[in-house]
Protein backbone atom coordinates (compact mmCIF):
# COMPACT_ATOMS: atom_id res chain seq x y z
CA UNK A 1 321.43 -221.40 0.70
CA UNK A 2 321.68 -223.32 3.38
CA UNK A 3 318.78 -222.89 6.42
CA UNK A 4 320.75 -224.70 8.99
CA UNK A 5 323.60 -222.84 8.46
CA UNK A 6 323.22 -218.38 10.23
CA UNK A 7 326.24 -217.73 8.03
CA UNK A 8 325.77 -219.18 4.47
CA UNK A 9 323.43 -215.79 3.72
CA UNK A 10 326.15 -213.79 4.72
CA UNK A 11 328.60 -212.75 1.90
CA UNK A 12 332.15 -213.11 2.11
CA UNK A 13 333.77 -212.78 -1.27
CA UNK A 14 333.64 -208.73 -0.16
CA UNK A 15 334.50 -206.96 2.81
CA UNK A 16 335.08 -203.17 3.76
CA UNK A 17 339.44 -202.79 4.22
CA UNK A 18 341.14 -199.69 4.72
CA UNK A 19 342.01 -198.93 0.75
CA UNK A 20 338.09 -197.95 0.54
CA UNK A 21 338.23 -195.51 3.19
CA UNK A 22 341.38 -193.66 1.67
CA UNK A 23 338.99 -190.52 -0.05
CA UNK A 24 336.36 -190.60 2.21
CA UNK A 25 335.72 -187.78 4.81
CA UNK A 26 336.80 -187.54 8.23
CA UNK A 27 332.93 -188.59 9.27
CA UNK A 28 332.61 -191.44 5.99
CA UNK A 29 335.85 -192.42 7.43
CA UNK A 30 334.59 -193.04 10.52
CA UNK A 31 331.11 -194.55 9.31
CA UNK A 32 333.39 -196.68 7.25
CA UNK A 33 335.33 -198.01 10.18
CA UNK A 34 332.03 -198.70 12.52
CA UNK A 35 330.86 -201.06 9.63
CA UNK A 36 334.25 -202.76 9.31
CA UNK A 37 334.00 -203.57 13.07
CA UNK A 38 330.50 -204.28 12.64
CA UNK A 39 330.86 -206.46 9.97
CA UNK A 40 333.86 -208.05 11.51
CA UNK A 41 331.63 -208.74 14.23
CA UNK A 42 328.91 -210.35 12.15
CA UNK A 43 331.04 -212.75 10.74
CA UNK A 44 333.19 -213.46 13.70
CA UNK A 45 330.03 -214.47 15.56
CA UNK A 46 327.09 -215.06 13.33
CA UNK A 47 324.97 -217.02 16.15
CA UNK A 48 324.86 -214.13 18.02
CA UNK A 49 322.62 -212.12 15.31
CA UNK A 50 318.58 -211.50 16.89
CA UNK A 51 315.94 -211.29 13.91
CA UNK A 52 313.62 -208.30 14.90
CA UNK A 53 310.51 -210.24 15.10
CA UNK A 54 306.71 -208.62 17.00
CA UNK A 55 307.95 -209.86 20.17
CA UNK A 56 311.27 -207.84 20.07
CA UNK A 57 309.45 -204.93 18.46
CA UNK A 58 307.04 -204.76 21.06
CA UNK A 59 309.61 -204.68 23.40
CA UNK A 60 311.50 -202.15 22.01
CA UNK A 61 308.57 -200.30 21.84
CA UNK A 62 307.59 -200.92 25.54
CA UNK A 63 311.13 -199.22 26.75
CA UNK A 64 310.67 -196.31 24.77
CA UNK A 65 307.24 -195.77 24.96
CA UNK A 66 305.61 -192.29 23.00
CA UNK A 67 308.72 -190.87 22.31
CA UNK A 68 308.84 -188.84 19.11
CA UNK A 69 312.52 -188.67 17.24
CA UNK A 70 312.72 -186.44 14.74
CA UNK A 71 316.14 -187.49 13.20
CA UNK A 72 316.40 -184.68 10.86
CA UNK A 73 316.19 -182.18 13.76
CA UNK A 74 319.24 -180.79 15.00
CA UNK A 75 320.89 -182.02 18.24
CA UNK A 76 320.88 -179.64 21.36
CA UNK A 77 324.16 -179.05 23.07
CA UNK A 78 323.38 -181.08 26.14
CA UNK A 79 322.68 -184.39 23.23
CA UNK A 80 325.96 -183.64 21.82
């Protein structure tokens, strides 16, 4: 592997295509095509990836502050 180099960790011998999605469900389908794009993304523009390091995190935290997500809660109407 090669340090200098953001995209030589990234494997490219594989990537998600359309003949993977064929069985999937209307919502894998759709998960399927927003990692296609995202991985298309990724390795159309590898400098542009941000490790999530303590500064970041704190930041992240900072903007969000005590909220409390509870992701296997149900979403309200109005958060649909």
């Amino acid at each position: 592997m090669n340090d200098s180099d953001p995209t030589s960790s990234i494997p490219t011998n594989h990537s998600r295509n359309e003949s993977e999605c064929i069985d999937a469900t209307e919502h894998d389908w759709e998960l399927c095509e927003f990692l296609t794009l995202l991985e298309d993304d990724i390795l159309s523009n590898p400098e542009k990836l941000v490790a999530l390091d303590s500064t970041l995190q704190a930041r992240l935290d900072s903007l969000v502050g005590d909220i409390e997500v509870d992701i296997n809660s149900p979403l309200s109407a109005d958060d649909e």
